[in-house]
C-alpha atoms as a PDB file:
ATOM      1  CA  UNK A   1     137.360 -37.273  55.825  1.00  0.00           C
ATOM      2  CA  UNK A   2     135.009 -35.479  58.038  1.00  0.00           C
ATOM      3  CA  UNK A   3     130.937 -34.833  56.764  1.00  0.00           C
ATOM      4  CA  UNK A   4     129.108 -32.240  58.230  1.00  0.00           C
ATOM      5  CA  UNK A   5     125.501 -33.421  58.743  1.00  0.00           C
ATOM      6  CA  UNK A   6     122.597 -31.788  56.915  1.00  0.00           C
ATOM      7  CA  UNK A   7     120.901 -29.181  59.598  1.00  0.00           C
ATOM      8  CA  UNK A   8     117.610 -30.133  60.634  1.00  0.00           C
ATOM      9  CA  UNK A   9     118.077 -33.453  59.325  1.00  0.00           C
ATOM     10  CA  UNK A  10     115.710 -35.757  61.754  1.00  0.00           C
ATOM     11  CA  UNK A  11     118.176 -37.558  64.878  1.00  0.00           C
ATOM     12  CA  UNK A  12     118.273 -41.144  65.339  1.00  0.00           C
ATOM     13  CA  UNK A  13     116.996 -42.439  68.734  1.00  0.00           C
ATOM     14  CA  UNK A  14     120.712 -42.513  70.144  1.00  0.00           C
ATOM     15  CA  UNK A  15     123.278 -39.572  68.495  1.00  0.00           C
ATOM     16  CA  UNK A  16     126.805 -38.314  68.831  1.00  0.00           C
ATOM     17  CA  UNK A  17     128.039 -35.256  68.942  1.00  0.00           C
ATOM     18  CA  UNK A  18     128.259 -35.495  64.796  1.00  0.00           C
ATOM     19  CA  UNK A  19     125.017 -36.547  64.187  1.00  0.00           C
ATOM     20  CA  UNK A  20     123.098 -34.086  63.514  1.00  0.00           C
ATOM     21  CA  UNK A  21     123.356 -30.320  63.872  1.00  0.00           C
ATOM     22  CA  UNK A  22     120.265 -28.264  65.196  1.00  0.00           C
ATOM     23  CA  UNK A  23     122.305 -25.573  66.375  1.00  0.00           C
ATOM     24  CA  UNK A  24     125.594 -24.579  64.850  1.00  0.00           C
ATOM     25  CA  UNK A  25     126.652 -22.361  67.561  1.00  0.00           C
ATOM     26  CA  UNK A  26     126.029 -24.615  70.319  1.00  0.00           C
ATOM     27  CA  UNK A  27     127.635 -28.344  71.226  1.00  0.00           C
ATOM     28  CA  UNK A  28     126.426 -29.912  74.381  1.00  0.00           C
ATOM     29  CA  UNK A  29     129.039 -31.797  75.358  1.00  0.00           C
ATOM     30  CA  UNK A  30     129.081 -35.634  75.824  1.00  0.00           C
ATOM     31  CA  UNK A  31     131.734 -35.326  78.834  1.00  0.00           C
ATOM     32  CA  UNK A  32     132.199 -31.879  80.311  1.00  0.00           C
ATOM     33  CA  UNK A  33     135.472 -30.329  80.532  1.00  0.00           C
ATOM     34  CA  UNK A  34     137.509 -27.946  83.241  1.00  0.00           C
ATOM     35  CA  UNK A  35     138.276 -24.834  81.395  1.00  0.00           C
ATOM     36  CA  UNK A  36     139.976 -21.855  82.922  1.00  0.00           C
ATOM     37  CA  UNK A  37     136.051 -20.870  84.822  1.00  0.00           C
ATOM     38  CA  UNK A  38     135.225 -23.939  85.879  1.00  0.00           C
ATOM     39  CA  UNK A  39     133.227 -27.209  84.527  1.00  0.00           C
ATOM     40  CA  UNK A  40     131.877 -26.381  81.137  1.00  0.00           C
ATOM     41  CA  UNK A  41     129.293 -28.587  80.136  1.00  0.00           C
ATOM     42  CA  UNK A  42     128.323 -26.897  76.345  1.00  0.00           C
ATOM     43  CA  UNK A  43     130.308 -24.775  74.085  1.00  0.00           C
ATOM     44  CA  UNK A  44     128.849 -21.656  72.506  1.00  0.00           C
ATOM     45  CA  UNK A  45     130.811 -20.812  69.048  1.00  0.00           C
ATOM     46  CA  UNK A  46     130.614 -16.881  68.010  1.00  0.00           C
ATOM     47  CA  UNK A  47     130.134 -15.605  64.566  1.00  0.00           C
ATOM     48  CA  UNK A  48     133.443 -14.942  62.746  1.00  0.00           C
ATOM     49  CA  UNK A  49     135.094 -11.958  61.794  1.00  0.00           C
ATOM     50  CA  UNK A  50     137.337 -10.105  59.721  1.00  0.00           C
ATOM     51  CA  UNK A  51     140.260 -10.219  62.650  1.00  0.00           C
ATOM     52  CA  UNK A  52     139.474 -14.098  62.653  1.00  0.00           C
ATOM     53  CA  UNK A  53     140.318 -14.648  58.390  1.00  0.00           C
ATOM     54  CA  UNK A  54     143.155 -12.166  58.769  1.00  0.00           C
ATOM     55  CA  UNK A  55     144.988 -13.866  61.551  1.00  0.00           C
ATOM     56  CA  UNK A  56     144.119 -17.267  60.590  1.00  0.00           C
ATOM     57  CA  UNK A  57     144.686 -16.434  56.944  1.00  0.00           C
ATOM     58  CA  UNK A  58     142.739 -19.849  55.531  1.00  0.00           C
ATOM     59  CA  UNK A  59     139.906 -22.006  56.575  1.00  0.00           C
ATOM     60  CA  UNK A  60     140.859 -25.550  58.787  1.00  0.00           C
ATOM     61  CA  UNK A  61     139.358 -27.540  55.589  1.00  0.00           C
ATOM     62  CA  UNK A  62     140.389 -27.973  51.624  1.00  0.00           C
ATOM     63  CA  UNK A  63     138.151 -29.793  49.201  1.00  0.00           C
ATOM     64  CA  UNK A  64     139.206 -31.994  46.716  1.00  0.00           C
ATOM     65  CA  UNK A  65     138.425 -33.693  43.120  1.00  0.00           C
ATOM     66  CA  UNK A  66     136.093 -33.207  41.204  1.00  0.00           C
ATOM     67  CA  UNK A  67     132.214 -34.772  41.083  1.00  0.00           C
ATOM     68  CA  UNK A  68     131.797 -38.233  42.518  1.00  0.00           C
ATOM     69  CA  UNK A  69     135.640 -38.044  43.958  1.00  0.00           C
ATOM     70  CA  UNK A  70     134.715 -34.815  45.534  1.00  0.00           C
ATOM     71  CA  UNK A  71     136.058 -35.083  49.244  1.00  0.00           C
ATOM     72  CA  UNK A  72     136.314 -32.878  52.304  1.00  0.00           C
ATOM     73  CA  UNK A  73     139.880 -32.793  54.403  1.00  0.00           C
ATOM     74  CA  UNK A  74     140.070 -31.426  57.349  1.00  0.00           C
ATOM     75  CA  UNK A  75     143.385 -29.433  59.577  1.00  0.00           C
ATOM     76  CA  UNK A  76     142.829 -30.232  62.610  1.00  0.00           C
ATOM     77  CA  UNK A  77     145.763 -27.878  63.711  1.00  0.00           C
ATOM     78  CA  UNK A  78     144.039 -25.250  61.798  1.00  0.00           C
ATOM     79  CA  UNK A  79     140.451 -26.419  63.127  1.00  0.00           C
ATOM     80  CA  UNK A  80     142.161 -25.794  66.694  1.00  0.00           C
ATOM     81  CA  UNK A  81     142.899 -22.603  66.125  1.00  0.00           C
ATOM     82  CA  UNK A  82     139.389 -21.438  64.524  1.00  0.00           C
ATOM     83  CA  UNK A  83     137.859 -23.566  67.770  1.00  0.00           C
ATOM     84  CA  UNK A  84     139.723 -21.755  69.938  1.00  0.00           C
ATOM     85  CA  UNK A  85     139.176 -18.180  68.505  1.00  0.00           C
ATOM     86  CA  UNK A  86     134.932 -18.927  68.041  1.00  0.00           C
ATOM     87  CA  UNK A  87     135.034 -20.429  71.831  1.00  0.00           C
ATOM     88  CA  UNK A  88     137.349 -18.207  73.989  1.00  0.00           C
ATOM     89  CA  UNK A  89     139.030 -21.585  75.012  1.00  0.00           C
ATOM     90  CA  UNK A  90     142.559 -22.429  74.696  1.00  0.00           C
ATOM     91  CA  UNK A  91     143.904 -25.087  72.683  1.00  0.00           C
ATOM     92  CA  UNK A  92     144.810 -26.598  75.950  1.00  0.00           C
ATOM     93  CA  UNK A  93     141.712 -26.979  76.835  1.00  0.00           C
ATOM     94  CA  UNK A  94     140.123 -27.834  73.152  1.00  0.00           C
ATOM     95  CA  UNK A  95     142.765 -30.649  73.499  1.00  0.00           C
ATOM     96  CA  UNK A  96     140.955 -32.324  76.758  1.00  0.00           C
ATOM     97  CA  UNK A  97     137.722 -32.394  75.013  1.00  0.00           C
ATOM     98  CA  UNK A  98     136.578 -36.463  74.274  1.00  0.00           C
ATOM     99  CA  UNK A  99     137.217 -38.068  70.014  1.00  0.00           C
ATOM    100  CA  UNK A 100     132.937 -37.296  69.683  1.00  0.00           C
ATOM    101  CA  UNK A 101     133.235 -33.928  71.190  1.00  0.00           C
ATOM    102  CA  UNK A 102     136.392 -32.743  69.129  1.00  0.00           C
ATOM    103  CA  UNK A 103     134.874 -34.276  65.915  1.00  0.00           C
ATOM    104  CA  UNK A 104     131.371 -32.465  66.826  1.00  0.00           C
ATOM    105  CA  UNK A 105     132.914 -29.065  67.409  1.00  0.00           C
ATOM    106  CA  UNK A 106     135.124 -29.506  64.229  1.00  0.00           C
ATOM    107  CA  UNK A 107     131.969 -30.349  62.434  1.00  0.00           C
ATOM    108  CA  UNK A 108     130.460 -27.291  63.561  1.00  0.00           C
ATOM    109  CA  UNK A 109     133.130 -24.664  63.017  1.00  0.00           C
ATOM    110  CA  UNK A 110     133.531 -26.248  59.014  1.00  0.00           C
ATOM    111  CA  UNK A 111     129.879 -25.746  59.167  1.00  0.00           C
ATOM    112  CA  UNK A 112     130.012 -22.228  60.265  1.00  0.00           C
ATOM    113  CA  UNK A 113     132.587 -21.196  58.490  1.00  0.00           C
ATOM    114  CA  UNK A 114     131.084 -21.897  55.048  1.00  0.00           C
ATOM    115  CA  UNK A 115     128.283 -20.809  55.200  1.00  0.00           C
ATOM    116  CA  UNK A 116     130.326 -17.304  55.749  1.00  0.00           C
ATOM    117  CA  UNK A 117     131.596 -18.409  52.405  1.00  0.00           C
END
């Protein structure tokens, strides 16, 4: 099960990439990556769009139970794919990124992707 953090929610004195949230479009990256243009030390995420829903067909993320039992699951095949299409980076690539920066850029593309909702 994967939380999103409150936005604006104050930062401990040492964070991880799913700490906290100040900027949903935006994940500075712990270790940077090689992408296809070079060393890429943040991601930038884009707002969604129709062509996004329609390819994808369903969001990486179902919710389950009811009240205190309510819980969050996550597809991270699915969460690949919406990564990829918000980033303009491959799976490939996606797939280098380190445990903290794949969780934080899951984090933030459930995050963007309700508030659509």
């Amino acid at each position: 099960m994967l939380t999103v953090p409150k936005v604006g929610a104050s930062a401990p004195a040492t964070t991880t990439a799913v700490d906290v949230i100040t900027d949903p479009y935006t994940l500075a990256l712990t270790s940077p990556v090689t992408t296809h243009g070079g060393v890429v030390h943040e991601l930038k995420l884009r707002e969604p769009i129709a062509a996004d829903y329609i390819a994808l067909q369903r969001v990486p993320f179902d919710v389950r139970g009811d009240g205190d039992n309510r819980r969050s699951v996550v597809h991270f095949d699915l969460a690949a794919k919406w990564a990829s299409r918000l980033t303009g980076h491959d799976e490939i690539v996606l797939g280098t990124l380190s445990r903290n920066d794949w969780l934080g850029l899951v984090t933030r593309v459930n995050s963007i992707l309700m508030q659509a909702e």
